[in-house]
N, C-alpha and C. Protein backbone atom coordinates (compact mmCIF):
# COMPACT_ATOMS: atom_id res chain seq x y z
N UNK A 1 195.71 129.31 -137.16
CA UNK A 1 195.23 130.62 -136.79
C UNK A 1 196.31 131.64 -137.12
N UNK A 2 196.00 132.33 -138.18
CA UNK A 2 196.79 133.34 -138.20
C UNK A 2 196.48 135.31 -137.65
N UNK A 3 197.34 135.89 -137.57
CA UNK A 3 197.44 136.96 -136.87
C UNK A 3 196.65 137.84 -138.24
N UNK A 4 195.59 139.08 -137.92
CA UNK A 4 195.88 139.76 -139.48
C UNK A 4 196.73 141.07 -138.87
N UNK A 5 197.90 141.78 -140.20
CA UNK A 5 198.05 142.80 -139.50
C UNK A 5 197.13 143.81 -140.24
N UNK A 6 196.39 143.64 -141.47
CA UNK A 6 195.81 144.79 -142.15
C UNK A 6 194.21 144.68 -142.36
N UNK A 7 193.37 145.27 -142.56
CA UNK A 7 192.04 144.51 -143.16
C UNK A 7 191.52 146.37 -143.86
N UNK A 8 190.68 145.77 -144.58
CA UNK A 8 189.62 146.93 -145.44
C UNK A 8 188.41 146.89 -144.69
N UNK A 9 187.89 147.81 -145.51
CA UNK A 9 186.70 148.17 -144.48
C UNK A 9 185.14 148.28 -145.73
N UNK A 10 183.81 148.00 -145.36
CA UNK A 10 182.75 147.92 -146.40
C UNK A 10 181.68 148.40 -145.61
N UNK A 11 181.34 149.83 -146.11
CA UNK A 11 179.85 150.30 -145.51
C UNK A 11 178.61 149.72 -146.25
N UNK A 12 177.86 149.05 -145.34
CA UNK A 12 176.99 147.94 -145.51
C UNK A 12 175.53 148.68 -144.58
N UNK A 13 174.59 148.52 -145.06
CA UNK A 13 173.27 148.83 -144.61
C UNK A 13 172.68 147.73 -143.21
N UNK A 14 173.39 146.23 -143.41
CA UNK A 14 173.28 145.18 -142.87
C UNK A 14 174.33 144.46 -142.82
N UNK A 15 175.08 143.64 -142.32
CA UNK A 15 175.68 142.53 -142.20
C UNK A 15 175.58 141.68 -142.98
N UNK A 16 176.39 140.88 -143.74
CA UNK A 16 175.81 139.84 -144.69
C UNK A 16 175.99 138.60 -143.39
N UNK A 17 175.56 137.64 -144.12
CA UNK A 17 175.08 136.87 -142.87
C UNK A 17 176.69 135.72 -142.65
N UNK A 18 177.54 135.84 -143.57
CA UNK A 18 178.62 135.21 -143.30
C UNK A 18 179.78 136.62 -143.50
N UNK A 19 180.31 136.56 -142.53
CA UNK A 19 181.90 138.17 -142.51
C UNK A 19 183.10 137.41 -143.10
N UNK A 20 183.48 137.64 -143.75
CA UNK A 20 184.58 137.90 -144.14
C UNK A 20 185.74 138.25 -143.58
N UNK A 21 186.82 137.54 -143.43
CA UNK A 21 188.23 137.40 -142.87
C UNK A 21 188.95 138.85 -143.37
N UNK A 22 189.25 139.83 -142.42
CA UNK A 22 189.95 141.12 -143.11
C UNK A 22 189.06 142.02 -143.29
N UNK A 23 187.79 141.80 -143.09
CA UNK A 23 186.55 142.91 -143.36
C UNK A 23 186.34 143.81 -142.22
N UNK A 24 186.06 145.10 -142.24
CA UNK A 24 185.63 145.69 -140.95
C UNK A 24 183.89 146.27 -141.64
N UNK A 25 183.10 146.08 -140.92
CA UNK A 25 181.60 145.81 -141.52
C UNK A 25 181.63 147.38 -140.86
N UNK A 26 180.61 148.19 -141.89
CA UNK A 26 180.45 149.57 -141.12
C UNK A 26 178.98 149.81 -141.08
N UNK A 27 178.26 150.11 -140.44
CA UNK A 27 176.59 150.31 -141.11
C UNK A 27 176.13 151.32 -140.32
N UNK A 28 176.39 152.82 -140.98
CA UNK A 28 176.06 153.73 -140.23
C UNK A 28 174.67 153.93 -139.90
N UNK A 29 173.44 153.47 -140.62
CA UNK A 29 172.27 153.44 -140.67
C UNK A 29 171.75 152.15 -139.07
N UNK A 30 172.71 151.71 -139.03
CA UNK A 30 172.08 150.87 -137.28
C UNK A 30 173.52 151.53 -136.12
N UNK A 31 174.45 152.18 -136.78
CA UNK A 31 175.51 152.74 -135.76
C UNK A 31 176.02 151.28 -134.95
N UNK A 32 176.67 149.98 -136.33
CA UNK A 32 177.69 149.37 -135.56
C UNK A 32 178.10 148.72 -136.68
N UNK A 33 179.72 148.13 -135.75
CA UNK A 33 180.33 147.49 -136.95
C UNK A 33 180.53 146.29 -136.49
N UNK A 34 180.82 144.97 -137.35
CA UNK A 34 181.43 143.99 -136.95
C UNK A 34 182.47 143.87 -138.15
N UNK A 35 183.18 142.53 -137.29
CA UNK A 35 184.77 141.99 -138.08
C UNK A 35 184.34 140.87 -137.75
N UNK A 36 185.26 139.83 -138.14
CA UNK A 36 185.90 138.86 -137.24
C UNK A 36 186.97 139.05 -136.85
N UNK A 37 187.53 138.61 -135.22
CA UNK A 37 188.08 138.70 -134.73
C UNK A 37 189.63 138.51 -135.55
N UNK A 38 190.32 139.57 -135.28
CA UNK A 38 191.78 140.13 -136.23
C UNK A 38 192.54 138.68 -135.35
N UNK A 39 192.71 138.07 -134.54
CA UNK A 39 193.74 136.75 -134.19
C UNK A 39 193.23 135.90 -135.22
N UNK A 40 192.68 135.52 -135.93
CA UNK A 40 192.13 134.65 -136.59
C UNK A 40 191.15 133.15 -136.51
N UNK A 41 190.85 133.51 -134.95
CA UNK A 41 190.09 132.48 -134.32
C UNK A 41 188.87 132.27 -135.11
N UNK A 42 188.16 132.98 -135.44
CA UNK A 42 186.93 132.62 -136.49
C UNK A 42 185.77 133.63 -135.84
N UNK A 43 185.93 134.17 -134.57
CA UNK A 43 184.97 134.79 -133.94
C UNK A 43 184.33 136.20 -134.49
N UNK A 44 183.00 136.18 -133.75
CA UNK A 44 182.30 137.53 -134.78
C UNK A 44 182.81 138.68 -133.54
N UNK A 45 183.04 139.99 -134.13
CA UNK A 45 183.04 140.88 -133.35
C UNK A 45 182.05 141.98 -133.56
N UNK A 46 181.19 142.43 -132.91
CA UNK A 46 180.53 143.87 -132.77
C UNK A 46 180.80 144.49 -132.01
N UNK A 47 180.84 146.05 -132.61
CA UNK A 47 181.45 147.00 -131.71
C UNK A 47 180.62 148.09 -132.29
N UNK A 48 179.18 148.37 -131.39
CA UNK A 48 178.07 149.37 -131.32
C UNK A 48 179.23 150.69 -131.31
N UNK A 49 178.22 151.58 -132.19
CA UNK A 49 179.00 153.20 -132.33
C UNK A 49 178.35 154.18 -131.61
N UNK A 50 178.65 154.72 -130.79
CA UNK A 50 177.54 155.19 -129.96
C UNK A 50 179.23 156.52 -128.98
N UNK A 51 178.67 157.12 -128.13
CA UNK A 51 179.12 158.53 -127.25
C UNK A 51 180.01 157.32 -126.06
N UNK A 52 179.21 156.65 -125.45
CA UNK A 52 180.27 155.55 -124.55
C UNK A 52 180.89 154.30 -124.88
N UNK A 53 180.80 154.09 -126.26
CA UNK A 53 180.90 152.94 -126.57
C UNK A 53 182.25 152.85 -128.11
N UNK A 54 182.20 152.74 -129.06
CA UNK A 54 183.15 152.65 -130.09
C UNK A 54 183.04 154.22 -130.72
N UNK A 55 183.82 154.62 -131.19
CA UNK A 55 183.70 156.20 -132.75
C UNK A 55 184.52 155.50 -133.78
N UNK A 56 183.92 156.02 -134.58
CA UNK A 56 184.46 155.39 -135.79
C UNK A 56 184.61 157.00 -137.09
N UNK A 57 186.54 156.60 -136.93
CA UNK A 57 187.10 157.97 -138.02
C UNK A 57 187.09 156.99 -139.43
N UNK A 58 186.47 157.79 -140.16
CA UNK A 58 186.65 157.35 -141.86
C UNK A 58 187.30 158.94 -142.21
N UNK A 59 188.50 158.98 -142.90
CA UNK A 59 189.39 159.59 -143.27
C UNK A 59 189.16 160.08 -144.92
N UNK A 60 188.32 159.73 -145.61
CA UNK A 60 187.90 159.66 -146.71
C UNK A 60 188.44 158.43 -147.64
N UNK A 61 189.64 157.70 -147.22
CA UNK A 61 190.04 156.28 -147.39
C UNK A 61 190.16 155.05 -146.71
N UNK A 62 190.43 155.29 -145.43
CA UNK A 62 190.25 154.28 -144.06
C UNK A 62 188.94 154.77 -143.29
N UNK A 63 189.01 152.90 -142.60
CA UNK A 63 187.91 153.13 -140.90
C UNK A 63 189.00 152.64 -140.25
N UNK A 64 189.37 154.33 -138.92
CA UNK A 64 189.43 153.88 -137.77
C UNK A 64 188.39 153.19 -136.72
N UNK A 65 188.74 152.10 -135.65
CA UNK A 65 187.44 152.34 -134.67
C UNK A 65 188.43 152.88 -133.27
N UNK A 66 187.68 153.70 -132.27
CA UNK A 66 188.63 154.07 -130.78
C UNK A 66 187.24 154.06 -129.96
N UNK A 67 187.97 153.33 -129.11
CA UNK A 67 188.78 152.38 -128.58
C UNK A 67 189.06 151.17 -129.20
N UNK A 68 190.22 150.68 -128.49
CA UNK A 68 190.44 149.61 -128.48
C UNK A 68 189.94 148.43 -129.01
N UNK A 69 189.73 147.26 -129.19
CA UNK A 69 189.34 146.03 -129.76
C UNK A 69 189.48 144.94 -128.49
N UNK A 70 188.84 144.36 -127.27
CA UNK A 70 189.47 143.49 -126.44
C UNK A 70 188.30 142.21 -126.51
N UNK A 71 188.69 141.63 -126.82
CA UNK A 71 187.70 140.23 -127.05
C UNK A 71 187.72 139.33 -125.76
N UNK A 72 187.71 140.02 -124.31
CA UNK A 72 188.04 139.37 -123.56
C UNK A 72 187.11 138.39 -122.99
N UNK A 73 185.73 137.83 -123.86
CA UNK A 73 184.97 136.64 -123.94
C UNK A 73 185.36 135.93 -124.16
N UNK A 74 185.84 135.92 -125.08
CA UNK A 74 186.37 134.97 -126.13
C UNK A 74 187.68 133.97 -125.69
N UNK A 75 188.07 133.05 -125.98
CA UNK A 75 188.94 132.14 -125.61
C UNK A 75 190.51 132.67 -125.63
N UNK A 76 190.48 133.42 -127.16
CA UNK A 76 191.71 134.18 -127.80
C UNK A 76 192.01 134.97 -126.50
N UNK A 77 190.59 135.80 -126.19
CA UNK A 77 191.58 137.17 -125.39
C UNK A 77 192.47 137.96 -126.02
N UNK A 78 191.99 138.15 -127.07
CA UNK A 78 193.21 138.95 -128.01
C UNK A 78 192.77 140.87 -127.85
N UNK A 79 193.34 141.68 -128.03
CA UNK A 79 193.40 142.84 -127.93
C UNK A 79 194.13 143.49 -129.01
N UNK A 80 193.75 144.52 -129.49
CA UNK A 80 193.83 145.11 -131.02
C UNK A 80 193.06 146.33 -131.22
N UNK A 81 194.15 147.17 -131.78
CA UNK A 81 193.23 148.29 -132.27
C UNK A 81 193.27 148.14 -134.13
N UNK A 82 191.93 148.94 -133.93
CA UNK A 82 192.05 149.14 -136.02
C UNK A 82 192.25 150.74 -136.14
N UNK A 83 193.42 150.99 -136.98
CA UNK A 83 193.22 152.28 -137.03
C UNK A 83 194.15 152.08 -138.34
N UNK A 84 193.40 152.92 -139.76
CA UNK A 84 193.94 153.15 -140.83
C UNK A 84 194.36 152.07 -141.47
N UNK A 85 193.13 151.12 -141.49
CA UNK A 85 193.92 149.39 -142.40
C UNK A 85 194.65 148.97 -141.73
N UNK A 86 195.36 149.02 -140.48
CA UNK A 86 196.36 148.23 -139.36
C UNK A 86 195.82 147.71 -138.62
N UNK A 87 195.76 146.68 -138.54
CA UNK A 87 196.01 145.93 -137.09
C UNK A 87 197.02 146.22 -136.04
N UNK A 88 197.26 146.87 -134.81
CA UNK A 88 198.32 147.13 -133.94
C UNK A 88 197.72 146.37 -132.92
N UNK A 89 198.50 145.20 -132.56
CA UNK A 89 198.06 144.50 -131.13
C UNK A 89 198.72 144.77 -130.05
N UNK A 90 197.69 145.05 -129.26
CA UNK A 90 198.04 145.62 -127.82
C UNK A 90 198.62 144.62 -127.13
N UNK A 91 198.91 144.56 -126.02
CA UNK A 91 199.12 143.78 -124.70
C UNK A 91 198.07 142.81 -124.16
N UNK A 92 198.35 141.92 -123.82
CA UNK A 92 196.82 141.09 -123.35
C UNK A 92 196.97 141.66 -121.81
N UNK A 93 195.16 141.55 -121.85
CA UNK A 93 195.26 142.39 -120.22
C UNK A 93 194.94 141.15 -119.13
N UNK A 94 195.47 141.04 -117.93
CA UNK A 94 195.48 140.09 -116.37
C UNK A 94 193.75 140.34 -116.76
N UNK A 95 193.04 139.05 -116.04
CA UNK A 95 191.79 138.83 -115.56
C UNK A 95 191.56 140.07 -114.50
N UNK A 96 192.47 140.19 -113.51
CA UNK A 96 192.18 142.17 -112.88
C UNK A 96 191.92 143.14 -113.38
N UNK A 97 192.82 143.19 -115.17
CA UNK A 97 192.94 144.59 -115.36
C UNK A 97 191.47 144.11 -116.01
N UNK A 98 191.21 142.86 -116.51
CA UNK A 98 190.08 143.12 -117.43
C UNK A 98 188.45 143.48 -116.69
N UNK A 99 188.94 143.11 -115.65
CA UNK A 99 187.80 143.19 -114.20
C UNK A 99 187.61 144.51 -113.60
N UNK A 100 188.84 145.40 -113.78
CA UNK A 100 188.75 146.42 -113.32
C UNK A 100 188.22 147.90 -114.70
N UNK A 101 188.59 146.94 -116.13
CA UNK A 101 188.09 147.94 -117.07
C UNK A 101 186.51 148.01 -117.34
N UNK A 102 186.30 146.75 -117.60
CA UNK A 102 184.76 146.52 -117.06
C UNK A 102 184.09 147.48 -115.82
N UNK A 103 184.40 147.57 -115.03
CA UNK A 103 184.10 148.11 -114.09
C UNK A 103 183.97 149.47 -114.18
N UNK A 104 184.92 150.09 -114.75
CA UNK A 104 185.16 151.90 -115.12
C UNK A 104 184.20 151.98 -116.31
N UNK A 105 183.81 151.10 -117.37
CA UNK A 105 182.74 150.92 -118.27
C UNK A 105 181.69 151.43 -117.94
N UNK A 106 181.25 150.55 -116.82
CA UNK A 106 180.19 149.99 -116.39
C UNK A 106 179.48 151.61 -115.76
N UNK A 107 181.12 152.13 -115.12
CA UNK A 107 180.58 153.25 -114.27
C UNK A 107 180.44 154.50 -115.02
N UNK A 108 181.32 154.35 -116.41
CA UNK A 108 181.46 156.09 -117.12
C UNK A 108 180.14 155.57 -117.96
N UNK A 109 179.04 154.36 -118.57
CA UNK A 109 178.12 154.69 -118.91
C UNK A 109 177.22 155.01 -117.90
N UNK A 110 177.19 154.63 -117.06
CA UNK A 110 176.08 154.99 -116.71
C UNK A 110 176.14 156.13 -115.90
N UNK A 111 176.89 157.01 -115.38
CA UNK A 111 177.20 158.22 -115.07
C UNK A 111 176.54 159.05 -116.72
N UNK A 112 177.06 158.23 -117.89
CA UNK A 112 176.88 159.54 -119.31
C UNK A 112 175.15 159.13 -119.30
N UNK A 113 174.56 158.07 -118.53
CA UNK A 113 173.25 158.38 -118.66
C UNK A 113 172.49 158.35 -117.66
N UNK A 114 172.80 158.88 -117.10
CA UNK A 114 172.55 158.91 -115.17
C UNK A 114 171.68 157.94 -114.70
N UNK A 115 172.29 157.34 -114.68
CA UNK A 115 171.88 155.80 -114.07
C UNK A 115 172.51 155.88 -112.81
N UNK A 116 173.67 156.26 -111.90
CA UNK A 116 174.65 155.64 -111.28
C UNK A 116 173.29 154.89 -109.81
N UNK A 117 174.62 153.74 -110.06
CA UNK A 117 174.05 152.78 -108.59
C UNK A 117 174.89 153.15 -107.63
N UNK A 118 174.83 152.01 -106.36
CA UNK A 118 175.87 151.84 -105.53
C UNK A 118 176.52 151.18 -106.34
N UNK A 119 176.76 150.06 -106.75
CA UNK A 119 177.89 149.66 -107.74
C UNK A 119 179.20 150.79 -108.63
N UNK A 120 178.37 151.79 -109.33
CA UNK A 120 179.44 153.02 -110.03
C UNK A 120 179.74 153.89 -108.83
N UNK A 121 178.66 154.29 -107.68
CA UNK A 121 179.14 155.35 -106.86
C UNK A 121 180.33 154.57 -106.27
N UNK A 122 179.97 153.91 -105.63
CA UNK A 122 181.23 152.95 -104.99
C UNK A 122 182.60 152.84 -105.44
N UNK A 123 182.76 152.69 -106.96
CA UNK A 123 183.94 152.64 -107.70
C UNK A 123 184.86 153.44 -107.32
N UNK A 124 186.20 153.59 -107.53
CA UNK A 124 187.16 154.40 -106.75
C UNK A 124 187.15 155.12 -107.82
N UNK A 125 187.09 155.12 -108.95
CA UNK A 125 187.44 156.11 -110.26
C UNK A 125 185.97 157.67 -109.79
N UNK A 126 185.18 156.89 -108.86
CA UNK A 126 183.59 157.50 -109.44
C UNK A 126 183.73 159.40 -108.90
N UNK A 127 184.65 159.20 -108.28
CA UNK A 127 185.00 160.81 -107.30
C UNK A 127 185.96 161.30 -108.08
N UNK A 128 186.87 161.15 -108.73
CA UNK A 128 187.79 161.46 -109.43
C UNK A 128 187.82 162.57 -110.41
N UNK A 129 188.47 163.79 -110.45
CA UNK A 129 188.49 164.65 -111.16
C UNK A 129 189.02 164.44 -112.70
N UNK A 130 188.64 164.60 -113.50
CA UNK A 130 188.94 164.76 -114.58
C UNK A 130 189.20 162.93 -115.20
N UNK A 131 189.36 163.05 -116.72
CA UNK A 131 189.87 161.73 -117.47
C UNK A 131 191.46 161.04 -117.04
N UNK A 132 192.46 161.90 -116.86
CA UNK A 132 193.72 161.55 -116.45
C UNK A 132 193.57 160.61 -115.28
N UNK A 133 192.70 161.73 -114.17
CA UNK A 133 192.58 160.96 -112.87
C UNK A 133 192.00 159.35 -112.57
N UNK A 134 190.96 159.28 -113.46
CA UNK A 134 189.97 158.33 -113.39
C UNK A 134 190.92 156.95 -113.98
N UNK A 135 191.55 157.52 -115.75
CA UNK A 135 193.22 156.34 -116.07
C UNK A 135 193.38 155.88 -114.92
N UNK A 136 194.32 156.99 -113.83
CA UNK A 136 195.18 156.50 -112.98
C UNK A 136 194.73 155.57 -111.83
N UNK A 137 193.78 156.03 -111.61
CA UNK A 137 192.98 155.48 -111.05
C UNK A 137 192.43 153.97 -111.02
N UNK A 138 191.92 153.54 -112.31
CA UNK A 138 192.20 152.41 -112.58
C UNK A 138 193.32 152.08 -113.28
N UNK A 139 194.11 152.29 -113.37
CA UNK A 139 195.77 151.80 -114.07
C UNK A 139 195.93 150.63 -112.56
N UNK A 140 196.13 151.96 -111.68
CA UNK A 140 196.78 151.28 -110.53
C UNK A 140 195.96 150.77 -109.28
N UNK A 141 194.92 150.80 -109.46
CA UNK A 141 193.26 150.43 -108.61
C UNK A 141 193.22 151.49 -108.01
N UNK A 142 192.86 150.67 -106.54
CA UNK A 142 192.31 151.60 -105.66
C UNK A 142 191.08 151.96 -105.35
């Protein structure tokens, strides 16, 4: 298993049905991309493009995607951003932090589509003023 630090990127209408090692799949016509997973485990990644979910900067030569990359299904658990043909690997996150990002997910979509339950109202981030607050908020719980 090797690490990648770089990969290219191919705007594709569809997915071909086998990805390619180093590929970042773009298909603006369904708004998602997949890779395989940048640790080199073999795994598929999708990452839907959407207002709560992935953006994707094409620079007129690179695909960034933001956020982050966290495969925290997956066995790897690997974490990675793509930005500009790089691979930069993050920090692997505690089963908490990954419990607690999930959670702020869970609550900033469905707040962006007014869904909220007791589950998001409940959240400690869910009262919180502004983006800084809501970080800190879950950085350090609460």
């Amino acid at each position: 298993m090797s690490r990648a630090e770089t990969y290219t990127h191919a705007f594709v209408r569809s997915f071909p049905d086998r990805l390619e090692e180093g590929v970042l799949y773009v298909s603006v016509e369904f708004c998602n991309t997949a890779h395989r997973c940048m640790c080199g485990c073999g795994q598929e990644v999708y990452a839907p493009l959407s207002p709560r979910d992935w953006t994707m900067i094409f620079d007129g030569e690179t695909v960034s995607l933001d956020p982050s990359i966290g495969n925290w299904s997956f066995p790897c658990r690997s974490h990675y951003w793509l930005v500009r043909g790089g691979v930069s690997w993050a920090l692997q996150w505690s089963s908490a932090e990954i419990e607690r990002g999930r959670a702020l997910d869970r609550m900033t979509k469905s707040r962006h589509y007014g869904e909220e339950t007791s589950d998001t109202r409940d959240h400690p981030a869910a009262n919180a003023k502004g983006l800084v607050a809501r970080i800190l908020t879950w950085l350090f719980g609460g």
